[in-house]
N, C-alpha and C. Protein backbone atom coordinates (compact mmCIF):
# COMPACT_ATOMS: atom_id res chain seq x y z
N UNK A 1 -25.10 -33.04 -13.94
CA UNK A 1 -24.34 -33.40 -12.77
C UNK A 1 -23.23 -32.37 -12.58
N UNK A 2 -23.43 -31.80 -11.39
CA UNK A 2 -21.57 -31.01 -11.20
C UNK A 2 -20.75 -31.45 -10.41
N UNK A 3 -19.82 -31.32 -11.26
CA UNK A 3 -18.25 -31.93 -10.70
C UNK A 3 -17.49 -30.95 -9.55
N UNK A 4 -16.99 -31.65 -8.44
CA UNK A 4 -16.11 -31.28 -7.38
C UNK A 4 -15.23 -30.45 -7.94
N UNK A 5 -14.42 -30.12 -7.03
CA UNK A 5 -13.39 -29.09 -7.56
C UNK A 5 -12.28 -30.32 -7.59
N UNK A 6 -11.86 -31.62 -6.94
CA UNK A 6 -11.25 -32.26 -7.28
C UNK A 6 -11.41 -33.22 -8.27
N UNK A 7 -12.59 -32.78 -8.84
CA UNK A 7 -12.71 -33.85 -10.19
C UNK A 7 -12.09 -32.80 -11.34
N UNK A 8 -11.33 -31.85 -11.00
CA UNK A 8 -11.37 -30.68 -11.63
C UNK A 8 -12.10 -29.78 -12.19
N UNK A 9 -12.96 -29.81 -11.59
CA UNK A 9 -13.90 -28.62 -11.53
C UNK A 9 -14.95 -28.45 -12.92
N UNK A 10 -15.14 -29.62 -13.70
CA UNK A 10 -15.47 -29.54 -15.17
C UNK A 10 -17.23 -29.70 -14.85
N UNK A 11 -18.02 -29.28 -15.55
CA UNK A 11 -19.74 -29.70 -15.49
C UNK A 11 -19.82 -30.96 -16.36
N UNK A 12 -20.85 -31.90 -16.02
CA UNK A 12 -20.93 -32.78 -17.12
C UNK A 12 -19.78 -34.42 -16.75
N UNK A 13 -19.42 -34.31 -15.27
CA UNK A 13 -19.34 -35.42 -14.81
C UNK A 13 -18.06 -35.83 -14.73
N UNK A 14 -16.98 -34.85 -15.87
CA UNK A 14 -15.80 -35.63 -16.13
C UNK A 14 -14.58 -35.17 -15.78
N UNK A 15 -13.36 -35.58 -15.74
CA UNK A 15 -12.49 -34.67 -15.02
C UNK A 15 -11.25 -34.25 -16.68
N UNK A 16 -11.25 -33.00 -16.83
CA UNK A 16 -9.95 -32.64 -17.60
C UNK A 16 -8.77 -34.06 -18.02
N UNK A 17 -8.29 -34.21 -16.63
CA UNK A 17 -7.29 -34.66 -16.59
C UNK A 17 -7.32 -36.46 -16.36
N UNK A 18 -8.27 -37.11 -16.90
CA UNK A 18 -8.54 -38.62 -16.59
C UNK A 18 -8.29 -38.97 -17.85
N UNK A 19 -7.46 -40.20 -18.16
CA UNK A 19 -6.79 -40.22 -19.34
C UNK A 19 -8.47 -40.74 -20.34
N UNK A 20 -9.46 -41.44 -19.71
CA UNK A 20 -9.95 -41.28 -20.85
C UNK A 20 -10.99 -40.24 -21.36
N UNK A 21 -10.56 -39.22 -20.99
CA UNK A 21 -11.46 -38.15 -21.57
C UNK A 21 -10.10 -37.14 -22.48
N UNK A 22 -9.02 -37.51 -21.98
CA UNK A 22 -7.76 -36.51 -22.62
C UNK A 22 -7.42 -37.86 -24.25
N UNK A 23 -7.21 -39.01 -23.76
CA UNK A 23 -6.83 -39.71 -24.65
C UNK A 23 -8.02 -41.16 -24.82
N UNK A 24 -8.58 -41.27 -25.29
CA UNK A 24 -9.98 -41.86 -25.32
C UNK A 24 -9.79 -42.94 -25.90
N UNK A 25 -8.79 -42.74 -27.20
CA UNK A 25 -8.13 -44.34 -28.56
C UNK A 25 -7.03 -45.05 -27.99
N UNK A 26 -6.38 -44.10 -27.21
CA UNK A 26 -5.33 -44.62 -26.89
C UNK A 26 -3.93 -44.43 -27.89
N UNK A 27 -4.01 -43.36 -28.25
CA UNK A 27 -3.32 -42.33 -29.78
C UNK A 27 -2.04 -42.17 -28.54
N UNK A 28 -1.98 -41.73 -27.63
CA UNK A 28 -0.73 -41.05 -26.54
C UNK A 28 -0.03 -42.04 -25.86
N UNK A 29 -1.16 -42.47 -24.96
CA UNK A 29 -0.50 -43.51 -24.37
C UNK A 29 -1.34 -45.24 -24.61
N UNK A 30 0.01 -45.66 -24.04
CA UNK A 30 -0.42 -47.51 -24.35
C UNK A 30 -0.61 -47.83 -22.91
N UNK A 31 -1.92 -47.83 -22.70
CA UNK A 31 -2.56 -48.55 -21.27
C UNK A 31 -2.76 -50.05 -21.15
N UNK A 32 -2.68 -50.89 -22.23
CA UNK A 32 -2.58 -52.52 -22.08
C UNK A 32 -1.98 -53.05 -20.73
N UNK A 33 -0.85 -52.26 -20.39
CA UNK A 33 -0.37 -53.02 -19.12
C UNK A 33 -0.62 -52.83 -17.54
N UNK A 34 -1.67 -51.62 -17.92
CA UNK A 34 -2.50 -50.91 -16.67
C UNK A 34 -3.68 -51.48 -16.43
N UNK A 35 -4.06 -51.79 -15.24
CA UNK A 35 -5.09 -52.20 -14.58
C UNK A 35 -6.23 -51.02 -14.75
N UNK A 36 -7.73 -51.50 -14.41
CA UNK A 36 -8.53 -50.36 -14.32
C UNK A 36 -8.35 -49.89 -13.39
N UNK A 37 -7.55 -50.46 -12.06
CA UNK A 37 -7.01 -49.64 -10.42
C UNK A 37 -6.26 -49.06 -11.30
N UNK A 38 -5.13 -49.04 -11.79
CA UNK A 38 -3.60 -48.15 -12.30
C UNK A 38 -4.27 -47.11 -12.63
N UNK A 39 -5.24 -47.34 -13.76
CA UNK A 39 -5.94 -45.85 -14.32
C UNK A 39 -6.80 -45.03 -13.56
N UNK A 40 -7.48 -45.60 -12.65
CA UNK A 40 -7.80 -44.89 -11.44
C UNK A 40 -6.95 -44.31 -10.91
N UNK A 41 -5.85 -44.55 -10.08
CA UNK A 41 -5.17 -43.88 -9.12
C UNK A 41 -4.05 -43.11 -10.35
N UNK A 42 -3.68 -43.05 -11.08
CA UNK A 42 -3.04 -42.07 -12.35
C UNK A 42 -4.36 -41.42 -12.35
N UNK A 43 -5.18 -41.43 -12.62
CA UNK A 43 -5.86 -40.37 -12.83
C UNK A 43 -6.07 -39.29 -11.79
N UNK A 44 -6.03 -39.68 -10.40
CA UNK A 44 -6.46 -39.38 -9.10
C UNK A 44 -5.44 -38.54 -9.42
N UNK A 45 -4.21 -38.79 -9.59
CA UNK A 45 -2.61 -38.09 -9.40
C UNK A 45 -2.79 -36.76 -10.36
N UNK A 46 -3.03 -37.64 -11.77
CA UNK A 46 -2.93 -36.34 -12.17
C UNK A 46 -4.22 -35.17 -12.19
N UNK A 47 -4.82 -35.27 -11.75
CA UNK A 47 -6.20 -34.80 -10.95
C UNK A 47 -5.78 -33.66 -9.78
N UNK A 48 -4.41 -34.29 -9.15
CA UNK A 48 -4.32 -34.00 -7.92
C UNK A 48 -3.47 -32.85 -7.93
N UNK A 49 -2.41 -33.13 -9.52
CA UNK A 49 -1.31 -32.17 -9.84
C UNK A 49 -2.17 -31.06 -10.43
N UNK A 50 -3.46 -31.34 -11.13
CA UNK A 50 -4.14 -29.88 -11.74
C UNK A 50 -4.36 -28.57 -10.41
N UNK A 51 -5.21 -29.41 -9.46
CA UNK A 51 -5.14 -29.00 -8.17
C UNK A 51 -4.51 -28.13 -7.78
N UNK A 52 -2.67 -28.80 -7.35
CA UNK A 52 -1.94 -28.63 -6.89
C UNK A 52 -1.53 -26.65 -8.36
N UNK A 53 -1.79 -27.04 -9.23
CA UNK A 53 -1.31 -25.85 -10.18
C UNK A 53 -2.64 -24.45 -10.09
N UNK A 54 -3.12 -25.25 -9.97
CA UNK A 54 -4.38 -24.26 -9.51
C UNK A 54 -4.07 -23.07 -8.57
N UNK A 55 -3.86 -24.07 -7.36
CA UNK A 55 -3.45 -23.14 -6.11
C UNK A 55 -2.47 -22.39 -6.41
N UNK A 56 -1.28 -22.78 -7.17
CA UNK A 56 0.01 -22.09 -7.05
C UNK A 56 -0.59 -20.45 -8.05
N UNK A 57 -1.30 -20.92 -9.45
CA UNK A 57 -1.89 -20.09 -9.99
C UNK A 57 -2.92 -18.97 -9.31
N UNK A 58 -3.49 -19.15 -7.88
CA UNK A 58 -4.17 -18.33 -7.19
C UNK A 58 -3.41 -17.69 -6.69
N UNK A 59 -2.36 -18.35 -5.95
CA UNK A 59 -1.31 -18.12 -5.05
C UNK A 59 -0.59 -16.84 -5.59
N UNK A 60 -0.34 -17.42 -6.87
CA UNK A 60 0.23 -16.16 -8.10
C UNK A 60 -0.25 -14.88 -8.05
N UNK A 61 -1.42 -14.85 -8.37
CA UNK A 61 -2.50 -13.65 -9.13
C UNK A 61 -2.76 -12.93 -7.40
N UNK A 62 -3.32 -13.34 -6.49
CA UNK A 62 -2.85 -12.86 -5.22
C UNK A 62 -2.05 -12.24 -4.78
N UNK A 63 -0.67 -12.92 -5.06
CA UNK A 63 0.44 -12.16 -4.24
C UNK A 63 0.75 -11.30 -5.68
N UNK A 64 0.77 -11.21 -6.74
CA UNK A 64 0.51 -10.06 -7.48
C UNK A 64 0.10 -8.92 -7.33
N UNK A 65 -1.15 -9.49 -7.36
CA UNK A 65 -2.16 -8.15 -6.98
C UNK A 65 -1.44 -7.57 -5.40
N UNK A 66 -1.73 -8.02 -4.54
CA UNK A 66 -1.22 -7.55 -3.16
C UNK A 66 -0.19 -6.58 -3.13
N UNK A 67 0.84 -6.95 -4.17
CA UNK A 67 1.93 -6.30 -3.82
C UNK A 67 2.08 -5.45 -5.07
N UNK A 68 1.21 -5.47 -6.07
CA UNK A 68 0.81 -4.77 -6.89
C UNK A 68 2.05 -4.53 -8.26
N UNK A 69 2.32 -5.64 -8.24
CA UNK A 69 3.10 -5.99 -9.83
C UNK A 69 3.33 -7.24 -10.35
N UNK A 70 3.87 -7.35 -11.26
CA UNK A 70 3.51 -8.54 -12.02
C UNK A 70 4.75 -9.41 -11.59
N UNK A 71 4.33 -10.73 -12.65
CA UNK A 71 5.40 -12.08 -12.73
C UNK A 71 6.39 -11.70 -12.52
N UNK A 72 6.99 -11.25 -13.39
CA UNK A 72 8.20 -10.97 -13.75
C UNK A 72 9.22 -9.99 -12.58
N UNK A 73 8.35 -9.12 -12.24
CA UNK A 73 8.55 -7.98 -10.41
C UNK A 73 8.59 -8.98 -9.26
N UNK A 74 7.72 -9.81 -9.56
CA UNK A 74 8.05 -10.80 -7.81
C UNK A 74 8.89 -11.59 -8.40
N UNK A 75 9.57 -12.34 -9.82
CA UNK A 75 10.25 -13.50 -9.48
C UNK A 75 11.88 -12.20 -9.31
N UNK A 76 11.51 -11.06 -9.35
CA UNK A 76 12.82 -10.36 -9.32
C UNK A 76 13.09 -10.21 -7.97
N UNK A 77 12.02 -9.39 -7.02
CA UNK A 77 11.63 -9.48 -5.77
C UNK A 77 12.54 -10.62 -5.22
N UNK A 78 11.96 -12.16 -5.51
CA UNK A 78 12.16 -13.07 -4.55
C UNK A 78 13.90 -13.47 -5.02
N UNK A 79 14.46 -12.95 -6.26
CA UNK A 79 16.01 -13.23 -6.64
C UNK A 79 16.80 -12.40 -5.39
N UNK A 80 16.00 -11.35 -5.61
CA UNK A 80 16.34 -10.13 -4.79
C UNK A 80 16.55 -10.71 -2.92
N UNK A 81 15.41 -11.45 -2.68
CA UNK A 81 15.70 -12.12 -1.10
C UNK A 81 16.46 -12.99 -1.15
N UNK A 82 16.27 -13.88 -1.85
CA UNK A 82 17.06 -15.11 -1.79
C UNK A 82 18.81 -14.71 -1.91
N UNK A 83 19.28 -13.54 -2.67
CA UNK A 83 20.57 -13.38 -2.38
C UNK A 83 20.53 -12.50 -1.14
N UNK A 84 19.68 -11.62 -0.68
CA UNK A 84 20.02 -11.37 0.45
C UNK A 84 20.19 -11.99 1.64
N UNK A 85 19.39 -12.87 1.40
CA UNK A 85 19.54 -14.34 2.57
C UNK A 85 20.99 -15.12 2.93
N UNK A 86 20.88 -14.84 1.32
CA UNK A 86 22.32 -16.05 1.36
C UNK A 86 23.76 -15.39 1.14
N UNK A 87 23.52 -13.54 1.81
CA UNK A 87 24.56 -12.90 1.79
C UNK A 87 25.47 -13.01 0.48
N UNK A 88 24.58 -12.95 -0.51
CA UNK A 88 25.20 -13.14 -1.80
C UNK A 88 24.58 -11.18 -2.42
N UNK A 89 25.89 -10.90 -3.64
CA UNK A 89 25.31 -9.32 -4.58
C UNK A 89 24.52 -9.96 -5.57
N UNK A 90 23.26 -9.15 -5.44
CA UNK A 90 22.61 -9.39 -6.85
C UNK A 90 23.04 -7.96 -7.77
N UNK A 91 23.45 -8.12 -9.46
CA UNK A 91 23.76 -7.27 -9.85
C UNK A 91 22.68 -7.31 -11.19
N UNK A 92 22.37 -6.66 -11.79
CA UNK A 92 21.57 -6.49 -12.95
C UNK A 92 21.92 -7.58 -13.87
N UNK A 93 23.47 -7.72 -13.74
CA UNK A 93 23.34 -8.75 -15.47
C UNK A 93 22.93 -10.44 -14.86
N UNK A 94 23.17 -10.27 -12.97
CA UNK A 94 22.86 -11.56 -12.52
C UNK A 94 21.13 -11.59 -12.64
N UNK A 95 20.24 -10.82 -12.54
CA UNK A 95 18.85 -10.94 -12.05
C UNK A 95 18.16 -10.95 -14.00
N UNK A 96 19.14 -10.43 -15.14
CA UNK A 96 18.83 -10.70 -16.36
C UNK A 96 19.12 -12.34 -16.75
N UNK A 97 20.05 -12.40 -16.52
CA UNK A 97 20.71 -14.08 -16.41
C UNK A 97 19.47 -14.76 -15.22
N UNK A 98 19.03 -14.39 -14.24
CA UNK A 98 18.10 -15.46 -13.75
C UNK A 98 16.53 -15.43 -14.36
N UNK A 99 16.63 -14.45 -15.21
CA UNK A 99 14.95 -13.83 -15.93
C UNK A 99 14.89 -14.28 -17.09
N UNK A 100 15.64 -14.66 -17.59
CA UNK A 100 16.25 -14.84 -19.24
C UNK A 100 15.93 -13.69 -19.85
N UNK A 101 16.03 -12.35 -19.70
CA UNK A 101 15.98 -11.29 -20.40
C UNK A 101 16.86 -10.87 -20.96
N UNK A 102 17.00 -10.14 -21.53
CA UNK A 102 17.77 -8.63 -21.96
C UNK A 102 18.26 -7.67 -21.34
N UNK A 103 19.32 -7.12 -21.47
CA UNK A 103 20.23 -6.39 -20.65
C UNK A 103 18.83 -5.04 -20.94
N UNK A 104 18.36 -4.52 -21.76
CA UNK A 104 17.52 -3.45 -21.66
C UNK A 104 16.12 -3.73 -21.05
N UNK A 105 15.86 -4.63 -21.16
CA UNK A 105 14.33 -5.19 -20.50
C UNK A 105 14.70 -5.06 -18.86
N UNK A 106 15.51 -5.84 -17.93
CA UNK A 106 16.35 -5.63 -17.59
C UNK A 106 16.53 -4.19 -16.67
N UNK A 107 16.76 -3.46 -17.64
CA UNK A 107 16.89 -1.55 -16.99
C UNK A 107 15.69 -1.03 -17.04
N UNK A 108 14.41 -1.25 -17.81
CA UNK A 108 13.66 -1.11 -17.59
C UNK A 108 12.70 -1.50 -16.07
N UNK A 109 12.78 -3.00 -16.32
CA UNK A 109 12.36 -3.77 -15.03
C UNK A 109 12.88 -2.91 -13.66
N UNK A 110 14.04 -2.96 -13.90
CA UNK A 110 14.75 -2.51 -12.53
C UNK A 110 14.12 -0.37 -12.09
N UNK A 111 14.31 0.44 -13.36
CA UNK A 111 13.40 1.76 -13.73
C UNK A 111 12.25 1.40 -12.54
N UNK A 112 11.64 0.82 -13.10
CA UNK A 112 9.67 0.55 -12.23
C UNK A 112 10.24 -0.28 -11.14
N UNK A 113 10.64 -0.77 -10.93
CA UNK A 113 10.75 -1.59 -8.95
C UNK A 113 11.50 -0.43 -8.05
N UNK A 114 12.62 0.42 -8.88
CA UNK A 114 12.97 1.92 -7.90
C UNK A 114 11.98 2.41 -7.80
N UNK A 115 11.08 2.70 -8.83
CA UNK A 115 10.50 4.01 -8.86
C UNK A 115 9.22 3.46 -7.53
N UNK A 116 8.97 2.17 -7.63
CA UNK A 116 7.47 2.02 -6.90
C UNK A 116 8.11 1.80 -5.81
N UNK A 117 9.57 1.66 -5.28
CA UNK A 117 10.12 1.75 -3.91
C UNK A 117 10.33 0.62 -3.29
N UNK A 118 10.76 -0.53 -4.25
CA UNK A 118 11.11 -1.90 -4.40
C UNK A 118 12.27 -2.53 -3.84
N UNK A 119 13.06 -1.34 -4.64
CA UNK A 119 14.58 -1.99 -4.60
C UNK A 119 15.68 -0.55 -4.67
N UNK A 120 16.82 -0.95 -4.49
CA UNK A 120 17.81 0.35 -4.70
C UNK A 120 18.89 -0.39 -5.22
N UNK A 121 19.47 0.76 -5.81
CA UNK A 121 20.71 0.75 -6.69
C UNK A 121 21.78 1.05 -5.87
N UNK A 122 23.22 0.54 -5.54
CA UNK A 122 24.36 0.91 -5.26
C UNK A 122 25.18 0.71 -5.98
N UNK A 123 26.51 1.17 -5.66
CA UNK A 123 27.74 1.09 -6.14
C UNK A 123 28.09 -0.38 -5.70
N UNK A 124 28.65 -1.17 -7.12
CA UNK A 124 29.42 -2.51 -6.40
C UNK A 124 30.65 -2.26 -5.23
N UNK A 125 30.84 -3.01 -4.33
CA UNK A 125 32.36 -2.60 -3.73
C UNK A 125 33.53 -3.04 -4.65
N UNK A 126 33.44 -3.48 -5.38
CA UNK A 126 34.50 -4.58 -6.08
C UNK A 126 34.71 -4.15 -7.22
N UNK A 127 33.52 -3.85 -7.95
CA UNK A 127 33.74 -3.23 -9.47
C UNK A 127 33.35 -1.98 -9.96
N UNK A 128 33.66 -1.16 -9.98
CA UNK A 128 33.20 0.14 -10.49
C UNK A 128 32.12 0.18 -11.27
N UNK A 129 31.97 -0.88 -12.22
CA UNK A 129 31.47 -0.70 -13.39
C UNK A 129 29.95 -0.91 -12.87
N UNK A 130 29.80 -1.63 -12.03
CA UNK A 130 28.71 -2.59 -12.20
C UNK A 130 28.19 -1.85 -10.89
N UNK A 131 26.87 -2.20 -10.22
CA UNK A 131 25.91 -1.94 -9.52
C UNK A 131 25.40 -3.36 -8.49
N UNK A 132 24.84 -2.56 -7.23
CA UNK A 132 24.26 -3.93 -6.59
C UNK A 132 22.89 -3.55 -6.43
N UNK A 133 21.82 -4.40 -6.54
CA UNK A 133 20.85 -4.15 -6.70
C UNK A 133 20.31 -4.79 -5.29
N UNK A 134 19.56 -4.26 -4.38
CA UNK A 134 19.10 -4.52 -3.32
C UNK A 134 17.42 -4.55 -2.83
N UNK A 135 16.98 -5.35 -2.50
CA UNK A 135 15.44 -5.27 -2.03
C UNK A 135 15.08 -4.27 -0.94
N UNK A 136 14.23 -3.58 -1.26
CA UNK A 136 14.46 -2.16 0.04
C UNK A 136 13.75 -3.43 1.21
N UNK A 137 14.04 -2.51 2.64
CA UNK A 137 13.62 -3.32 3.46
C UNK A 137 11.93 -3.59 4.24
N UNK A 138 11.31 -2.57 3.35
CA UNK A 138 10.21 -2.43 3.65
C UNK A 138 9.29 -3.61 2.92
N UNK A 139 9.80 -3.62 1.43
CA UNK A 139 9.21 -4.76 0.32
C UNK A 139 9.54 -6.05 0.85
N UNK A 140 11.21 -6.16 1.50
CA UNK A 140 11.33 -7.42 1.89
C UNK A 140 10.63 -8.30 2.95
N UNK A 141 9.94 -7.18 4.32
CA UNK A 141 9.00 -7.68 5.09
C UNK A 141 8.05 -7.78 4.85
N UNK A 142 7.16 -6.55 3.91
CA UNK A 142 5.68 -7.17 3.02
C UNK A 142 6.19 -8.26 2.57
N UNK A 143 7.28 -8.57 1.66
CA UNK A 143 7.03 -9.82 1.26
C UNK A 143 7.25 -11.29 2.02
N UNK A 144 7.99 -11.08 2.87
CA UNK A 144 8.37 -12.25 4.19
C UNK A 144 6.76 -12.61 4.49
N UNK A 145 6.39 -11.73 4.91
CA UNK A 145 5.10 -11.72 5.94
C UNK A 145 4.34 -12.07 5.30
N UNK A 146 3.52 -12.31 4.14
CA UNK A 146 2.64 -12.13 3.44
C UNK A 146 3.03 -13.70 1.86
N UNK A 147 3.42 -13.49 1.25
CA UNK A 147 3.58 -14.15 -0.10
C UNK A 147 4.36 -15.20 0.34
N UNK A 148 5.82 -14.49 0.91
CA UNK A 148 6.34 -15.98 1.42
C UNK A 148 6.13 -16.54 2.50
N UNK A 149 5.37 -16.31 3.33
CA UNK A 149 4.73 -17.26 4.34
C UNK A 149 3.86 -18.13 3.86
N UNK A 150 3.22 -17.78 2.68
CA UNK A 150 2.18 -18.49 2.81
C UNK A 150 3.13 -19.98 1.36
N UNK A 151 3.78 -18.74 0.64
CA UNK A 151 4.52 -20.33 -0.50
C UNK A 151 5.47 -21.36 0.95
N UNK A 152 5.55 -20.44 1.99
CA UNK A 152 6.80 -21.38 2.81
C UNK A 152 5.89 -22.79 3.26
N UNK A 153 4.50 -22.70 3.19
CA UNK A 153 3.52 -23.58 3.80
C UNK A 153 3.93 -25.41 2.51
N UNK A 154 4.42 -24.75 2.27
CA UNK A 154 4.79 -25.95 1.20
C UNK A 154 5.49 -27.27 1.76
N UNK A 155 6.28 -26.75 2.90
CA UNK A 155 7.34 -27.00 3.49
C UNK A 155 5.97 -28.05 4.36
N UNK A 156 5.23 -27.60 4.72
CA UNK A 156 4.31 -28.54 6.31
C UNK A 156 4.11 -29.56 5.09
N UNK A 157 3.90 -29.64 4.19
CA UNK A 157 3.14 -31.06 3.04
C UNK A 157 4.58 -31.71 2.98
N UNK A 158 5.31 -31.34 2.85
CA UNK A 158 6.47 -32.27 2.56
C UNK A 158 6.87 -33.07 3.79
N UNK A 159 6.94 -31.80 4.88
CA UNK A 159 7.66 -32.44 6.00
C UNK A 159 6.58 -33.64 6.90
N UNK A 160 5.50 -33.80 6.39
CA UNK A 160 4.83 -34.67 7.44
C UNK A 160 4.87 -36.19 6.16
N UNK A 161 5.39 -35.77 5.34
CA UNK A 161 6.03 -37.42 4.66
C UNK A 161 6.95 -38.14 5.68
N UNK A 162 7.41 -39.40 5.07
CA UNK A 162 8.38 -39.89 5.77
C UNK A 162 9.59 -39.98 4.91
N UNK A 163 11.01 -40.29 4.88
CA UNK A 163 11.80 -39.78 4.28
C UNK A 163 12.12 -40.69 3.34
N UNK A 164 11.48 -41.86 3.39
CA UNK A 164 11.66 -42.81 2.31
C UNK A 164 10.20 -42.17 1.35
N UNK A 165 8.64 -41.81 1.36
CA UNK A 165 8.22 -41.27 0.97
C UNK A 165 8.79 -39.97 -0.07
N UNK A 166 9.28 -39.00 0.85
CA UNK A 166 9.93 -37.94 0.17
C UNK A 166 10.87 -38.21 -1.23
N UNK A 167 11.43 -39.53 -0.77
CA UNK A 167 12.47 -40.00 -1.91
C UNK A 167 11.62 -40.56 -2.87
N UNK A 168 10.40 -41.36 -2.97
CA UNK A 168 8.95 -41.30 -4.07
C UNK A 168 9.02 -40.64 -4.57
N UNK A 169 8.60 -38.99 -3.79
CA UNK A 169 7.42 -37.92 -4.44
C UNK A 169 9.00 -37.14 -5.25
N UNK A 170 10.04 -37.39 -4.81
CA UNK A 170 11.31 -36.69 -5.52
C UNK A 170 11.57 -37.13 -6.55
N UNK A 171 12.43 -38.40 -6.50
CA UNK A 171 12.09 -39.26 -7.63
C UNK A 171 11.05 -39.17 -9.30
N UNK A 172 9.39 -39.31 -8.80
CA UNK A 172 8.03 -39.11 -9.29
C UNK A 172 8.16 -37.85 -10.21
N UNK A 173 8.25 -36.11 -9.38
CA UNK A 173 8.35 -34.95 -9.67
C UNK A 173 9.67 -35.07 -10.59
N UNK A 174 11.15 -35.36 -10.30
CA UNK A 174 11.95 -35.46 -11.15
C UNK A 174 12.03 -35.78 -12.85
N UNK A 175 11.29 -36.96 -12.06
CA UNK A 175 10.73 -38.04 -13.69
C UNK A 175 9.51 -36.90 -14.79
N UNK A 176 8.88 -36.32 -13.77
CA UNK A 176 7.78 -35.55 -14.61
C UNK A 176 8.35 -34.93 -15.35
N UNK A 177 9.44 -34.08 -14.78
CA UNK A 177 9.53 -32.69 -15.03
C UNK A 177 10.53 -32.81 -16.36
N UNK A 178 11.24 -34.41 -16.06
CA UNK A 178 12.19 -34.86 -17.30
C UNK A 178 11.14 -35.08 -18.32
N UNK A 179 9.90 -35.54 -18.09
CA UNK A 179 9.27 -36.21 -19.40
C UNK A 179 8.82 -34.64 -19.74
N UNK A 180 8.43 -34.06 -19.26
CA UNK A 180 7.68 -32.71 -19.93
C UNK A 180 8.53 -31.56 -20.42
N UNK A 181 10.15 -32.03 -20.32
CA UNK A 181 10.71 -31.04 -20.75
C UNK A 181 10.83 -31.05 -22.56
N UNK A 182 11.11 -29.45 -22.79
CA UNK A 182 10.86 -29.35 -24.21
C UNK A 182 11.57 -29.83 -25.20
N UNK A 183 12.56 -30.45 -24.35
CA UNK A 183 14.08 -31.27 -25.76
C UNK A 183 13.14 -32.54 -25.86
N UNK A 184 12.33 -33.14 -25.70
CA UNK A 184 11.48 -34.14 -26.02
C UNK A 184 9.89 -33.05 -27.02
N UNK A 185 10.20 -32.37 -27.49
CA UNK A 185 9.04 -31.43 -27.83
C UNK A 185 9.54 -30.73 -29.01
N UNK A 186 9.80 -31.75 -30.30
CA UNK A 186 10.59 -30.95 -31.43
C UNK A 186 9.47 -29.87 -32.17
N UNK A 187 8.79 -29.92 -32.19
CA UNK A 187 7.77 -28.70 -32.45
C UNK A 187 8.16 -27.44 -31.77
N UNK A 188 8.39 -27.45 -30.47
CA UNK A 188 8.75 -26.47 -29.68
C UNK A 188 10.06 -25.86 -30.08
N UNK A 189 10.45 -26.35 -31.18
CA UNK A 189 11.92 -25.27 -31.42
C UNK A 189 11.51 -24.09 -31.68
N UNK A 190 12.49 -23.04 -30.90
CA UNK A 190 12.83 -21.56 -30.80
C UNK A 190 11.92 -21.15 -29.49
N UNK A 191 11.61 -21.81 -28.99
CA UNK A 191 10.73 -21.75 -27.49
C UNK A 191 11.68 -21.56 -26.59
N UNK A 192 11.73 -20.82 -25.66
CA UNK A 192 12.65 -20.90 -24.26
C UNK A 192 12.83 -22.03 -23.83
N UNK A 193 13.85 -22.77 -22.95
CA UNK A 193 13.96 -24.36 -22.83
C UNK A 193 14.10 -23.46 -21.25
């Protein structure tokens, strides 16, 4: 039998993400107080969130390739718009502080986005010492036009909720993102938090 792409895409009938193929004994979670509907529609959800990571993961490797550098170059890229937007200086130790890098990783990163014609270097007005780092304006309309048009589409799924809805799916995502964080994940010590 083959499985849909919303059954998550698995051969053999079953979906990744349906708790009883992830947790089968019931070792993780305690389902006693869930209906066989509850475990249906949890499953649907989280079915729906693999989905939903999928795309962003295409979305990724796409606007990568397109613009022809990696993770780490577009989330600099988009630091890079977002303070230009918001008439804010981005300076090197700010775009290391939003990367969690290294002041030398850092000069490197910044090395390859001049050189491929990314970004430019100025003089701060304010501090001698320091530098403003700017998105050239050519990268900033490839990237308007192209990568962030299409992540801005995010915006039409939200906005055709209703605003008591929105306060659900906020709420819901909040709660996730609290349960999956790594201070609940003592194994994970020395991991980036």
């Amino acid at each position: 039998m083959t499985v849909s792409e919303d059954r998550g895409g698995q051969p053999g009938g079953f979906s990744l993400f349906d708790i009883e193929t992830s947790d089968p004994d019931g070792q993780l979670i305690d389902r006693s107080s869930l209906s066989s509907a509850d475990i249906a529609q949890i499953n649907s959800l989280m079915t729906a969130f693999a989905r939903l990571r999928r795309a962003e993961d295409l979305l990724t490797e796409a606007s990568n390739t397109y613009m022809r550098l990696n993770r780490t170059d577009m989330r600099t890229l988009h630091f890079l718009i977002a303070c230009a937007h918001r008439g804010e200086l981005a300076t090197p130790s700010a775009i290391a502080a939003h990367l969690g890098i290294s002041t030398a990783s850092t000069t490197k990163l910044l090395d390859r986005l001049e050189r491929g014609g990314h970004i430019t270097r100025e003089s701060h007005p304010s501090d001698r010492r320091a530098l403003v780092i700017r998105v050239t304006p050519e990268t900033h309309q490839a990237a308007m036009s192209t990568v962030g048009r299409q992540q801005a589409r995010r915006f039409n799924a939200a906005a055709r909720l209703t605003p008591g809805e929105r306060d659900v799916v906020i709420r819901f995502v909040t709660d996730m993102a609290d349960e999956l964080s790594l201070t609940h994940a003592p194994w994970a010590t020395g991991l980036p938090h």
